[in-house]
PDB file of N, CA and C in Angstrom:
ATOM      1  N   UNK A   1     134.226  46.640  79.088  1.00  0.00           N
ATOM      2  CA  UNK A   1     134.261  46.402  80.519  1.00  0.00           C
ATOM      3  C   UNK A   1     132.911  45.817  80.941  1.00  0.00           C
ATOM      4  N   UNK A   2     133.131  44.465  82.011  1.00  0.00           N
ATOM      5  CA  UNK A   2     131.885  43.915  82.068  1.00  0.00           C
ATOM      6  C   UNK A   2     131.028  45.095  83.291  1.00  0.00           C
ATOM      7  N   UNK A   3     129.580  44.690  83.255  1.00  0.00           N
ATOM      8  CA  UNK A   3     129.070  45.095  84.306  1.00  0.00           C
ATOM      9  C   UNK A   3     129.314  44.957  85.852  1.00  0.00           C
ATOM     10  N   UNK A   4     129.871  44.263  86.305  1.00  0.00           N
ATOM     11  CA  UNK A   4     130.340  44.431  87.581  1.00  0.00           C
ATOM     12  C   UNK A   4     131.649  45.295  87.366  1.00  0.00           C
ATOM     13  N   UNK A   5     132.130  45.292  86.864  1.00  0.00           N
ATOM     14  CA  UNK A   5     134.003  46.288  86.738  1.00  0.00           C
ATOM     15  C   UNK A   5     133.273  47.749  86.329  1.00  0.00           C
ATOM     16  N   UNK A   6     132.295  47.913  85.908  1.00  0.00           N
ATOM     17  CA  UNK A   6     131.820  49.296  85.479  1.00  0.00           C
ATOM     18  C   UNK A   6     131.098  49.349  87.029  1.00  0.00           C
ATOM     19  N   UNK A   7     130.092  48.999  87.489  1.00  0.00           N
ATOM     20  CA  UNK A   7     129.750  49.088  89.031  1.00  0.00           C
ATOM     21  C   UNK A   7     130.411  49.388  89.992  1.00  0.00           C
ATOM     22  N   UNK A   8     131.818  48.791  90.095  1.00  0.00           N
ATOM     23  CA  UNK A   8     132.863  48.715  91.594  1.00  0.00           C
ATOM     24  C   UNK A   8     133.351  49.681  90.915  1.00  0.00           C
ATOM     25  N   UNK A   9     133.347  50.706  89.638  1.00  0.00           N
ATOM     26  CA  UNK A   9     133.916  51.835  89.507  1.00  0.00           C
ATOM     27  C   UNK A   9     133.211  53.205  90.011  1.00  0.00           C
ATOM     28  N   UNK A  10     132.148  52.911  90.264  1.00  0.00           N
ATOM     29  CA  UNK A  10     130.836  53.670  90.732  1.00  0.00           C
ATOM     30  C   UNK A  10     130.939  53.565  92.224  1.00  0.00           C
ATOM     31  N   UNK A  11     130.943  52.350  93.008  1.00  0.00           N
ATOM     32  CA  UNK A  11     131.530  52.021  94.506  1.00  0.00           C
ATOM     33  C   UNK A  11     132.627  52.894  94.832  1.00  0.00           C
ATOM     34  N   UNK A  12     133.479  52.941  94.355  1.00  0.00           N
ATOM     35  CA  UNK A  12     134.768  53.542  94.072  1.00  0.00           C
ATOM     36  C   UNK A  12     134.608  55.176  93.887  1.00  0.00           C
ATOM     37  N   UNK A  13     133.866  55.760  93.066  1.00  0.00           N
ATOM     38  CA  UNK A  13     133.823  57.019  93.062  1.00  0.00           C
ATOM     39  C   UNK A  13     132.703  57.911  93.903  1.00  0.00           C
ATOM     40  N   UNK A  14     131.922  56.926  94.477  1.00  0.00           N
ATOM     41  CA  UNK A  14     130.768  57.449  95.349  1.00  0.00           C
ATOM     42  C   UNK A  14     131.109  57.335  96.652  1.00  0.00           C
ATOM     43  N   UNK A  15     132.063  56.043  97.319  1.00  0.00           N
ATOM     44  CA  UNK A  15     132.568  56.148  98.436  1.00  0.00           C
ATOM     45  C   UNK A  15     132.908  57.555  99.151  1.00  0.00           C
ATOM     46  N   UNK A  16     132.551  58.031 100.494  1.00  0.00           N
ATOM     47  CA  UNK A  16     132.463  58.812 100.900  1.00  0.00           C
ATOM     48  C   UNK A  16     131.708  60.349 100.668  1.00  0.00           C
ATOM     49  N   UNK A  17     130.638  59.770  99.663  1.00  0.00           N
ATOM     50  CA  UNK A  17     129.591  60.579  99.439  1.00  0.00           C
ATOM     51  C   UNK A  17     128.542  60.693 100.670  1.00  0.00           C
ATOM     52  N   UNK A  18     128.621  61.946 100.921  1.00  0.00           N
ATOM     53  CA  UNK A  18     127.374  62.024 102.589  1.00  0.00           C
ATOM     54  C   UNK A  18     126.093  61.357 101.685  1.00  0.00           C
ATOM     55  N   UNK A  19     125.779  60.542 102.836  1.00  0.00           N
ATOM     56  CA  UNK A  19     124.355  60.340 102.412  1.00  0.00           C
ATOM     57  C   UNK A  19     123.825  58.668 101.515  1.00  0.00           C
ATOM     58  N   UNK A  20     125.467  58.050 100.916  1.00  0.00           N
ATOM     59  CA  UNK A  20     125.638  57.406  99.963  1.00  0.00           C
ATOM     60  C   UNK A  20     126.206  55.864 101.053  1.00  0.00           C
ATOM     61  N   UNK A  21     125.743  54.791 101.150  1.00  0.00           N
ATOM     62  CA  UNK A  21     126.261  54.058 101.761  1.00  0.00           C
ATOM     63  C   UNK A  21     126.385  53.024 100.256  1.00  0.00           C
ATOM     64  N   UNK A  22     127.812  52.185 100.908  1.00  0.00           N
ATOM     65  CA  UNK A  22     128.137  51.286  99.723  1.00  0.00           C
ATOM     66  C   UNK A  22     127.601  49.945  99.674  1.00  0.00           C
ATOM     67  N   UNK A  23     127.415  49.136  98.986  1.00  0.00           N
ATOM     68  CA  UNK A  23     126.997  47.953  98.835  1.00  0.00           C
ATOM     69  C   UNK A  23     128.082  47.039 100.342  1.00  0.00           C
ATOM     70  N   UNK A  24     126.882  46.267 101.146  1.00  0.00           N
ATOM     71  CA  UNK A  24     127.368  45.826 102.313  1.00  0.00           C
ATOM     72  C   UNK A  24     127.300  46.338 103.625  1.00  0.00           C
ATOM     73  N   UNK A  25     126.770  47.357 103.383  1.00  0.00           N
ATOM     74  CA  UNK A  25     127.141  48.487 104.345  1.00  0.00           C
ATOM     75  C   UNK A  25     126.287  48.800 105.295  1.00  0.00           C
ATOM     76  N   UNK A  26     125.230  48.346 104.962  1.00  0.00           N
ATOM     77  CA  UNK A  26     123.960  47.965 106.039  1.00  0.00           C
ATOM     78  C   UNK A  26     123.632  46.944 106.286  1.00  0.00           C
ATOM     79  N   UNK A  27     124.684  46.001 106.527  1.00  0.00           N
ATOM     80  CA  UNK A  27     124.271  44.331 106.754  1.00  0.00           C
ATOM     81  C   UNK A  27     123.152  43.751 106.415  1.00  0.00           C
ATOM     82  N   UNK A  28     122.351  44.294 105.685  1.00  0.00           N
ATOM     83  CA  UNK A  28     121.022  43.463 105.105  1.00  0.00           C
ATOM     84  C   UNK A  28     121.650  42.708 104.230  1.00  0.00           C
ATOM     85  N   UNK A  29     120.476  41.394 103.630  1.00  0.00           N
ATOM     86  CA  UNK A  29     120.966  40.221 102.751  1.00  0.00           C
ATOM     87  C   UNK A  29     119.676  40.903 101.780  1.00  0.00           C
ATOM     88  N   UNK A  30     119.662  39.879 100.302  1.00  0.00           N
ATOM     89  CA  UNK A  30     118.352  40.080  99.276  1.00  0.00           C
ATOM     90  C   UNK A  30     118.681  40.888  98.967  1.00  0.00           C
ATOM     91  N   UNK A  31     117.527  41.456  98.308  1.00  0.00           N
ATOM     92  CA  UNK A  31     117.237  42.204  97.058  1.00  0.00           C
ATOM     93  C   UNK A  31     118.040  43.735  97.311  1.00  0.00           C
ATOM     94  N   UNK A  32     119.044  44.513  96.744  1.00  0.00           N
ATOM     95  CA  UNK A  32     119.670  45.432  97.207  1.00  0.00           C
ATOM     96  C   UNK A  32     121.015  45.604  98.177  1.00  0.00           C
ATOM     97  N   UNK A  33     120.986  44.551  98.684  1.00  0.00           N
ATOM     98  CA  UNK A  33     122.173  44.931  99.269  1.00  0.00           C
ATOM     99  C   UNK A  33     123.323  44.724  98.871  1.00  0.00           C
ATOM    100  N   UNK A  34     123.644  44.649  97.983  1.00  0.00           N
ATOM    101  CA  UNK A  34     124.975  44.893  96.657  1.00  0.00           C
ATOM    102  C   UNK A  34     124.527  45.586  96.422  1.00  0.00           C
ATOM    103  N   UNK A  35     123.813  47.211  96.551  1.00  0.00           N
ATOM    104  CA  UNK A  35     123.249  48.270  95.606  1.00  0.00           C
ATOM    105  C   UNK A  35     124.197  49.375  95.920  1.00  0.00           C
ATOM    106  N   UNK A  36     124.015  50.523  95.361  1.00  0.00           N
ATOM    107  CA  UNK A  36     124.696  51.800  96.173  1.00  0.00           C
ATOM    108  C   UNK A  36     123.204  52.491  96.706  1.00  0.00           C
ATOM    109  N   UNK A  37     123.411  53.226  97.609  1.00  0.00           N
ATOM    110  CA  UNK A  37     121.963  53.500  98.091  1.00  0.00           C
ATOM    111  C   UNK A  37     122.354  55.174  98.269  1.00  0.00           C
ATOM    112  N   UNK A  38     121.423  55.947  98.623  1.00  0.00           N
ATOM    113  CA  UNK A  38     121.487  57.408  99.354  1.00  0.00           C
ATOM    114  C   UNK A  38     120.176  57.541  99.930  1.00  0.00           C
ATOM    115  N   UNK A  39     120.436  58.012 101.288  1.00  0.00           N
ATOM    116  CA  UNK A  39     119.401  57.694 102.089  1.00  0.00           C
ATOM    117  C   UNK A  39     118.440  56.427 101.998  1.00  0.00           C
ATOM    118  N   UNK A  40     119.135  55.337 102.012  1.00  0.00           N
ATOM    119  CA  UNK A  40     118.065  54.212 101.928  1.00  0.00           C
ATOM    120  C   UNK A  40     117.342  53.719 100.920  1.00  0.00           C
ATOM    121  N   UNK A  41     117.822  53.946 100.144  1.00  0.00           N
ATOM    122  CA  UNK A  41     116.771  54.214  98.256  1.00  0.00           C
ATOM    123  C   UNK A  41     118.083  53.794  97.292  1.00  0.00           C
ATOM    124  N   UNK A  42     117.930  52.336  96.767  1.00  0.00           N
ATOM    125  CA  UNK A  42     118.939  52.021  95.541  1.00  0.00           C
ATOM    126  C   UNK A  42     118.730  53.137  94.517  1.00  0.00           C
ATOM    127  N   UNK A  43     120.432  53.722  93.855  1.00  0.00           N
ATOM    128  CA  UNK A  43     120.344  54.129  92.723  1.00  0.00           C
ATOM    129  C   UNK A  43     121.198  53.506  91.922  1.00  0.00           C
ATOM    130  N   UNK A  44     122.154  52.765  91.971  1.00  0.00           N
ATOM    131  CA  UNK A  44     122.546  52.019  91.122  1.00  0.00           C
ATOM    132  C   UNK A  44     123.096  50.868  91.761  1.00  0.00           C
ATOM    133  N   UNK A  45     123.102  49.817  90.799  1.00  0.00           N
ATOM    134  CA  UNK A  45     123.376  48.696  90.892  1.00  0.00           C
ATOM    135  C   UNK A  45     123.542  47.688  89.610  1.00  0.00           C
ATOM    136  N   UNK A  46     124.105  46.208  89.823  1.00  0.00           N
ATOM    137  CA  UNK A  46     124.984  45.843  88.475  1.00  0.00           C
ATOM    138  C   UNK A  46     123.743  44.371  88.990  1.00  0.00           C
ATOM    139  N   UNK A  47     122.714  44.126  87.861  1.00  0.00           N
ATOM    140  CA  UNK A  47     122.019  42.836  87.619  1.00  0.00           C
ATOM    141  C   UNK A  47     121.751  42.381  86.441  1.00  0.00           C
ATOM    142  N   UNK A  48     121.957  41.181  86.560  1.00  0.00           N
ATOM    143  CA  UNK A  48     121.376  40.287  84.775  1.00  0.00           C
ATOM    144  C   UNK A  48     123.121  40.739  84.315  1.00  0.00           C
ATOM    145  N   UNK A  49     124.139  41.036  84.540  1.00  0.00           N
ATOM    146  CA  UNK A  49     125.131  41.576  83.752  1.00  0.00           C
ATOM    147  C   UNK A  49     124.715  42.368  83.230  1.00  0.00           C
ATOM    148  N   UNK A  50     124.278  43.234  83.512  1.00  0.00           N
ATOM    149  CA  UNK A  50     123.986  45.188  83.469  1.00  0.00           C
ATOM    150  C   UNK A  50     123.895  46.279  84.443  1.00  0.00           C
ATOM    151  N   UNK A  51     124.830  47.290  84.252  1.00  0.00           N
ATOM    152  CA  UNK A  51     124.747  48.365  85.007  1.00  0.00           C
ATOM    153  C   UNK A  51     123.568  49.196  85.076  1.00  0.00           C
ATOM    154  N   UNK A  52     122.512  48.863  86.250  1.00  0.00           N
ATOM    155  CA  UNK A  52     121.596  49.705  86.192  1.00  0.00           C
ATOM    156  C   UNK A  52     121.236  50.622  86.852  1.00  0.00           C
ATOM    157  N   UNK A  53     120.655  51.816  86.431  1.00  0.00           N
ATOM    158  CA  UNK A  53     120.684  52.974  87.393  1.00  0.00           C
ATOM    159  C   UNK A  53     118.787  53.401  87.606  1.00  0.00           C
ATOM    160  N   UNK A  54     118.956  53.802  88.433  1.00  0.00           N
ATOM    161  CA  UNK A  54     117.003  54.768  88.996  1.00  0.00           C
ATOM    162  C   UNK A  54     117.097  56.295  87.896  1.00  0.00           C
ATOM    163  N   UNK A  55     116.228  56.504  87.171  1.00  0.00           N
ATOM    164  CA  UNK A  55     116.758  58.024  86.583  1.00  0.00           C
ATOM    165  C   UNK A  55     115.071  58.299  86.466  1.00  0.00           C
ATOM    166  N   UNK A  56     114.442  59.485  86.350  1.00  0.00           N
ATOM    167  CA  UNK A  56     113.130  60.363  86.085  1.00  0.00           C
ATOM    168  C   UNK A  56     112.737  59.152  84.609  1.00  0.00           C
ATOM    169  N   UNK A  57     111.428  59.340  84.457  1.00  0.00           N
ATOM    170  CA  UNK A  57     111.227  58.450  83.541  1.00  0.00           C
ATOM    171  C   UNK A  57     111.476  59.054  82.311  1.00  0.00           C
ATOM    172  N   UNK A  58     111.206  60.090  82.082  1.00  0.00           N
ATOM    173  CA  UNK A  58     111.754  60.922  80.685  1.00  0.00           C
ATOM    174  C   UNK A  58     112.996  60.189  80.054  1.00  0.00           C
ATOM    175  N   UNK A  59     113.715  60.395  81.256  1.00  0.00           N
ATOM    176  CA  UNK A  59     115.498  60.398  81.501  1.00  0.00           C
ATOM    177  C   UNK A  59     115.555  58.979  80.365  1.00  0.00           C
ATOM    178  N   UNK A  60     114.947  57.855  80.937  1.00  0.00           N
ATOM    179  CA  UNK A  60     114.735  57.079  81.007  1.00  0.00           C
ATOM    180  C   UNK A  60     114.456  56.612  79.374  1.00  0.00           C
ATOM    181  N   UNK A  61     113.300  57.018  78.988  1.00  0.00           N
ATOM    182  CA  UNK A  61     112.694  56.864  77.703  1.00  0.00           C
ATOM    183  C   UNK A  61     113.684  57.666  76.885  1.00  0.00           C
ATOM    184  N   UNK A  62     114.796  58.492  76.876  1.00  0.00           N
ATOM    185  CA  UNK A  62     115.257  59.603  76.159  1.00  0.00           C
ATOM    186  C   UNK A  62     116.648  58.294  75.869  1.00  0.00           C
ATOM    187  N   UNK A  63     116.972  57.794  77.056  1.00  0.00           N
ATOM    188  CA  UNK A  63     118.383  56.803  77.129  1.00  0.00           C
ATOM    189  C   UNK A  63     118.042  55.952  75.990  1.00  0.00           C
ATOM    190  N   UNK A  64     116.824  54.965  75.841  1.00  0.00           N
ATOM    191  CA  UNK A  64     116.622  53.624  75.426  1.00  0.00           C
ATOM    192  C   UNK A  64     116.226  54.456  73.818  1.00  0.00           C
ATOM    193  N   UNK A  65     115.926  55.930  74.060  1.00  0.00           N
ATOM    194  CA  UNK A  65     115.363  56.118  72.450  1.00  0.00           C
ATOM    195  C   UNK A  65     116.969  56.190  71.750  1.00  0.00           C
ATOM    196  N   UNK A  66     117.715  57.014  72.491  1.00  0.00           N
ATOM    197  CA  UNK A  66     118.842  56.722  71.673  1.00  0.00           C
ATOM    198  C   UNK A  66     120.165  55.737  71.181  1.00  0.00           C
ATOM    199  N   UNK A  67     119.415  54.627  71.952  1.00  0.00           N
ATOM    200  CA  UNK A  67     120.391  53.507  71.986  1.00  0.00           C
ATOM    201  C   UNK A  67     121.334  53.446  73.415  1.00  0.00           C
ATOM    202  N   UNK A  68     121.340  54.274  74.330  1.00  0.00           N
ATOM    203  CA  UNK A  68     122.222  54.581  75.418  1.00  0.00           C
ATOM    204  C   UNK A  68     121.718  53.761  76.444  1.00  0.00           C
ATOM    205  N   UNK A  69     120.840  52.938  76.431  1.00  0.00           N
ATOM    206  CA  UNK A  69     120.207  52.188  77.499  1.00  0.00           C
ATOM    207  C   UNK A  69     119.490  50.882  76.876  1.00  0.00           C
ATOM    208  N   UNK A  70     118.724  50.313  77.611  1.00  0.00           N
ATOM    209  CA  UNK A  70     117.523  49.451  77.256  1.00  0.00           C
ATOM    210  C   UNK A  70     116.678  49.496  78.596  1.00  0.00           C
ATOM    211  N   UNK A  71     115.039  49.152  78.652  1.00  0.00           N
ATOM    212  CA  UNK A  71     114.121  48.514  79.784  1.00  0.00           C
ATOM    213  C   UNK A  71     114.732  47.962  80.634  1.00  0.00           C
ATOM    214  N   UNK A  72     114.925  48.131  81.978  1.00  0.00           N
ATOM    215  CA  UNK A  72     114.966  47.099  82.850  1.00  0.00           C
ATOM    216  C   UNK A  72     113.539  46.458  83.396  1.00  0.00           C
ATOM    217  N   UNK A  73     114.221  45.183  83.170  1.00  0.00           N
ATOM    218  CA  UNK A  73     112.779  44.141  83.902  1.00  0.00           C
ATOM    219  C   UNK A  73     113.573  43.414  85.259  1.00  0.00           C
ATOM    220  N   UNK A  74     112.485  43.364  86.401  1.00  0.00           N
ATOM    221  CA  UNK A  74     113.396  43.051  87.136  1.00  0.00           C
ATOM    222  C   UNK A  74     113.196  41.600  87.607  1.00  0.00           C
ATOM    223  N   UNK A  75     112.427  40.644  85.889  1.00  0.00           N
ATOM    224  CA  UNK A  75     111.916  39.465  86.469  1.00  0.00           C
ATOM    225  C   UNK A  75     110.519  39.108  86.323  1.00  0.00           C
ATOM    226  N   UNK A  76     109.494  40.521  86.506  1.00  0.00           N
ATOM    227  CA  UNK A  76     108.126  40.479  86.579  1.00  0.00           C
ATOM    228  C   UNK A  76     107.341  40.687  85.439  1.00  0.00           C
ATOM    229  N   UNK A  77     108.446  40.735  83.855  1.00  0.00           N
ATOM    230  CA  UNK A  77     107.638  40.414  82.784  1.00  0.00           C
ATOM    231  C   UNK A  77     107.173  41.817  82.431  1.00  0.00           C
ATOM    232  N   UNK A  78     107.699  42.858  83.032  1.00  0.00           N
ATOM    233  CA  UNK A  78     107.204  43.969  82.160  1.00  0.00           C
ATOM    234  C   UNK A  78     108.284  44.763  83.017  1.00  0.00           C
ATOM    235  N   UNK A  79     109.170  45.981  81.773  1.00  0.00           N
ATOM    236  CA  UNK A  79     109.923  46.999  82.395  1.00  0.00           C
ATOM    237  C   UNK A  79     109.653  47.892  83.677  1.00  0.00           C
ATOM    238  N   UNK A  80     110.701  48.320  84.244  1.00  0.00           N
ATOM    239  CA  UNK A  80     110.283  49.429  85.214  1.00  0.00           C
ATOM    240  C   UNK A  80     110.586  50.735  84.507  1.00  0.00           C
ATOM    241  N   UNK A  81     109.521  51.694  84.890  1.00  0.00           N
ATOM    242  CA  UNK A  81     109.430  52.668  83.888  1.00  0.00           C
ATOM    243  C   UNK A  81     110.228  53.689  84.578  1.00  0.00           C
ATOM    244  N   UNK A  82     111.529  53.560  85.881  1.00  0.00           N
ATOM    245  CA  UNK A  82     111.894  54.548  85.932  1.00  0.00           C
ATOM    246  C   UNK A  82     113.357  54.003  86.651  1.00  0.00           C
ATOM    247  N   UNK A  83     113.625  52.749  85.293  1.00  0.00           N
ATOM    248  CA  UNK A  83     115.191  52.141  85.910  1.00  0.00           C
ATOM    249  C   UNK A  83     115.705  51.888  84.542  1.00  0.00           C
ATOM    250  N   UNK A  84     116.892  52.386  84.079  1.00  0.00           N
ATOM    251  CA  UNK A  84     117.481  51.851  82.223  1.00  0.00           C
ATOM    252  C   UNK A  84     119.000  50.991  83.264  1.00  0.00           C
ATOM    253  N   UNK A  85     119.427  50.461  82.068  1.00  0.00           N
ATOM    254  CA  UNK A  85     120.067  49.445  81.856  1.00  0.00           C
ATOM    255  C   UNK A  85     121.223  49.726  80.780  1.00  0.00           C
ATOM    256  N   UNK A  86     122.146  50.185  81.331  1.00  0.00           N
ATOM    257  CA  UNK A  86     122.929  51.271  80.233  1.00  0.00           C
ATOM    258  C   UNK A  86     123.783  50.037  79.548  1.00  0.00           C
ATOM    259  N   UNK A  87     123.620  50.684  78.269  1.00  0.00           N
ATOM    260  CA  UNK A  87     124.366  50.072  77.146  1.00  0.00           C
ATOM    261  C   UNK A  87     125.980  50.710  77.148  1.00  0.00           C
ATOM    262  N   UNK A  88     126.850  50.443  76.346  1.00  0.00           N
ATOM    263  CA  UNK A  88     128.363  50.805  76.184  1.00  0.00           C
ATOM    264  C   UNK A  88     128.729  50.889  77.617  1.00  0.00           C
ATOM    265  N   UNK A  89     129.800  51.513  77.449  1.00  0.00           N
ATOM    266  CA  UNK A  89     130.920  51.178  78.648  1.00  0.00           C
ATOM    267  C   UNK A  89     131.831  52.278  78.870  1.00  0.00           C
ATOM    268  N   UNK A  90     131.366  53.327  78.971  1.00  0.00           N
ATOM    269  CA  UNK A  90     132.223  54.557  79.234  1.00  0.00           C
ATOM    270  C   UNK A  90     132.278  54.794  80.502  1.00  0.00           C
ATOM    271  N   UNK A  91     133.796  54.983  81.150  1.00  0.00           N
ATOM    272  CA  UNK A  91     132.974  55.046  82.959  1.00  0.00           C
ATOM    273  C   UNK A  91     132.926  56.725  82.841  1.00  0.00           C
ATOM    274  N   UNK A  92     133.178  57.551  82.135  1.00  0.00           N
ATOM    275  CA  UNK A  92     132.868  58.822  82.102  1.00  0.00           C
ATOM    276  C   UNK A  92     131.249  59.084  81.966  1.00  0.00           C
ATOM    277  N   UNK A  93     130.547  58.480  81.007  1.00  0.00           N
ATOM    278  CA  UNK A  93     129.535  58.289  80.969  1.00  0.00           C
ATOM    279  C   UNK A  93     128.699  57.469  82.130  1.00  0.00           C
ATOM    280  N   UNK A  94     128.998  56.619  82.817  1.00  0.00           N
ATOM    281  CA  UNK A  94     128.513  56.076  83.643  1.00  0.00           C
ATOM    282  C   UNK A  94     128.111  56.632  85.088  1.00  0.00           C
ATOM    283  N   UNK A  95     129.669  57.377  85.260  1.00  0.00           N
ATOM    284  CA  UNK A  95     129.672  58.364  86.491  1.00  0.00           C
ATOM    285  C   UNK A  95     128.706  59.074  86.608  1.00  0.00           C
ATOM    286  N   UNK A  96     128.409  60.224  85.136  1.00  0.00           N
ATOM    287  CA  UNK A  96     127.459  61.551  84.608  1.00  0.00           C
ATOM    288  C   UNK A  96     126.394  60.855  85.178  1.00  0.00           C
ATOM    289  N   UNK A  97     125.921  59.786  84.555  1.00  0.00           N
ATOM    290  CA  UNK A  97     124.418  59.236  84.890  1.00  0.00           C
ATOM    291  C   UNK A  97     124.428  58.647  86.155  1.00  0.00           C
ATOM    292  N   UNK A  98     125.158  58.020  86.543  1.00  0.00           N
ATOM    293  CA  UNK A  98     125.247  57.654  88.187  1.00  0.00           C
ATOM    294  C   UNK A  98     124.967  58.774  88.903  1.00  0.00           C
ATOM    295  N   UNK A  99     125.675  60.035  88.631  1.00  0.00           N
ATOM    296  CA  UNK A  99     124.919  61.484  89.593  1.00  0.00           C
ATOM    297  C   UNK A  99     124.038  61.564  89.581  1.00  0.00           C
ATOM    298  N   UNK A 100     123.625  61.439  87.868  1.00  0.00           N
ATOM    299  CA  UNK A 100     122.003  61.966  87.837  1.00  0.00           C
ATOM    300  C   UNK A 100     120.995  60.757  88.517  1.00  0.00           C
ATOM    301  N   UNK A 101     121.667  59.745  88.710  1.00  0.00           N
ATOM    302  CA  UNK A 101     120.443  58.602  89.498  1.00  0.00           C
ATOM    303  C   UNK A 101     120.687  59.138  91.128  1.00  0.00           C
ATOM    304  N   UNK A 102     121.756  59.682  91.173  1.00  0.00           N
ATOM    305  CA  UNK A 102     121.782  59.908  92.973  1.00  0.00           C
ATOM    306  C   UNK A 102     121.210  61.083  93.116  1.00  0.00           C
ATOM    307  N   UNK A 103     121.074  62.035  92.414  1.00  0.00           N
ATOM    308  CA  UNK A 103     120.326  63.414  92.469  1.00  0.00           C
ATOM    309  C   UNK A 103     118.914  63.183  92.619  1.00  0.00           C
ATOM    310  N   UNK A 104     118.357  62.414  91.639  1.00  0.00           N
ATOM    311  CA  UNK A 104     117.005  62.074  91.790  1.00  0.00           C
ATOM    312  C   UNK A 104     116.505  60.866  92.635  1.00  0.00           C
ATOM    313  N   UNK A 105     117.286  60.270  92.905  1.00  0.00           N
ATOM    314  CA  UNK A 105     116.837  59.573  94.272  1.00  0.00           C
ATOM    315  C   UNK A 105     116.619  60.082  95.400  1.00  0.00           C
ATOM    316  N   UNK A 106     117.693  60.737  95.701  1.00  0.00           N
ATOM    317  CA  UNK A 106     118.289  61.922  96.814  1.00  0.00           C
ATOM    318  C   UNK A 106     117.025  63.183  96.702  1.00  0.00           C
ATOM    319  N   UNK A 107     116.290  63.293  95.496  1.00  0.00           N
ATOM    320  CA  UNK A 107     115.110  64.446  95.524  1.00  0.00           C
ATOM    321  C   UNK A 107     114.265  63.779  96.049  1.00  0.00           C
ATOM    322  N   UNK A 108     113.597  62.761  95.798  1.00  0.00           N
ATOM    323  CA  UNK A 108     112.387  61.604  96.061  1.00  0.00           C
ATOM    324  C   UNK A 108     112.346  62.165  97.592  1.00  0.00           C
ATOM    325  N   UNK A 109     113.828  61.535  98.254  1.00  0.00           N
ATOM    326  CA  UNK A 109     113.680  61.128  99.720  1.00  0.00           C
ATOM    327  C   UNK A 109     113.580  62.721 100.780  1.00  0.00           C
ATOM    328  N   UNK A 110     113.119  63.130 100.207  1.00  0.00           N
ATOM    329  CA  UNK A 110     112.886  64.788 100.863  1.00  0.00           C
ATOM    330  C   UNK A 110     111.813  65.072 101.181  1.00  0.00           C
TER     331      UNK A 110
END
């Protein structure tokens, strides 16, 4: 399943999450607004043809050590150290980590 069909499955299961607005949904244009957000703060979103999510940086380094991810770069020539880029295509798997990017986004903004 490509990266956008794994994304609008995430749109799809987060819809009507308090707190969670969907891509479009705040009439802004640029960077994010195809994202899913909670409270104002992207946690996932589908770029380069990859599903990418916000996760703790551990999270992060633990995904790409086991093959479950790679670096996201968002362009500027060096990774962000607290965004992976999930590899395979499980939307069971995708969902799990989609929480865990809305949990820890959703902690940040407190």
């Amino acid at each position: 399943m490509d990266a956008g069909r794994r994304f609008a499955a995430l749109v799809e299961a987060f819809d009507g999450t308090p707190g969670v607005s969907l891509p479009g949904e705040s009439g802004s244009r640029g960077f994010g607004a195809g994202a899913l957000k909670v409270d104002g703060a992207i946690f996932a979103m589908a770029v380069q043809g990859a599903l990418v999510l916000k996760l703790p940086e551990a999270r992060v380094a633990e995904l790409i050590g086991s093959g479950a991810g790679s670096a996201f770069d968002s362009g500027k020539g060096r990774p962000m150290r607290e965004w992976v880029a999930l590899a395979g295509s499980d939307p069971d798997t995708d969902l799990a980590l989609a929480g865990e990017a809305l949990a820890h986004v959703r902690s940040r903004r407190r």
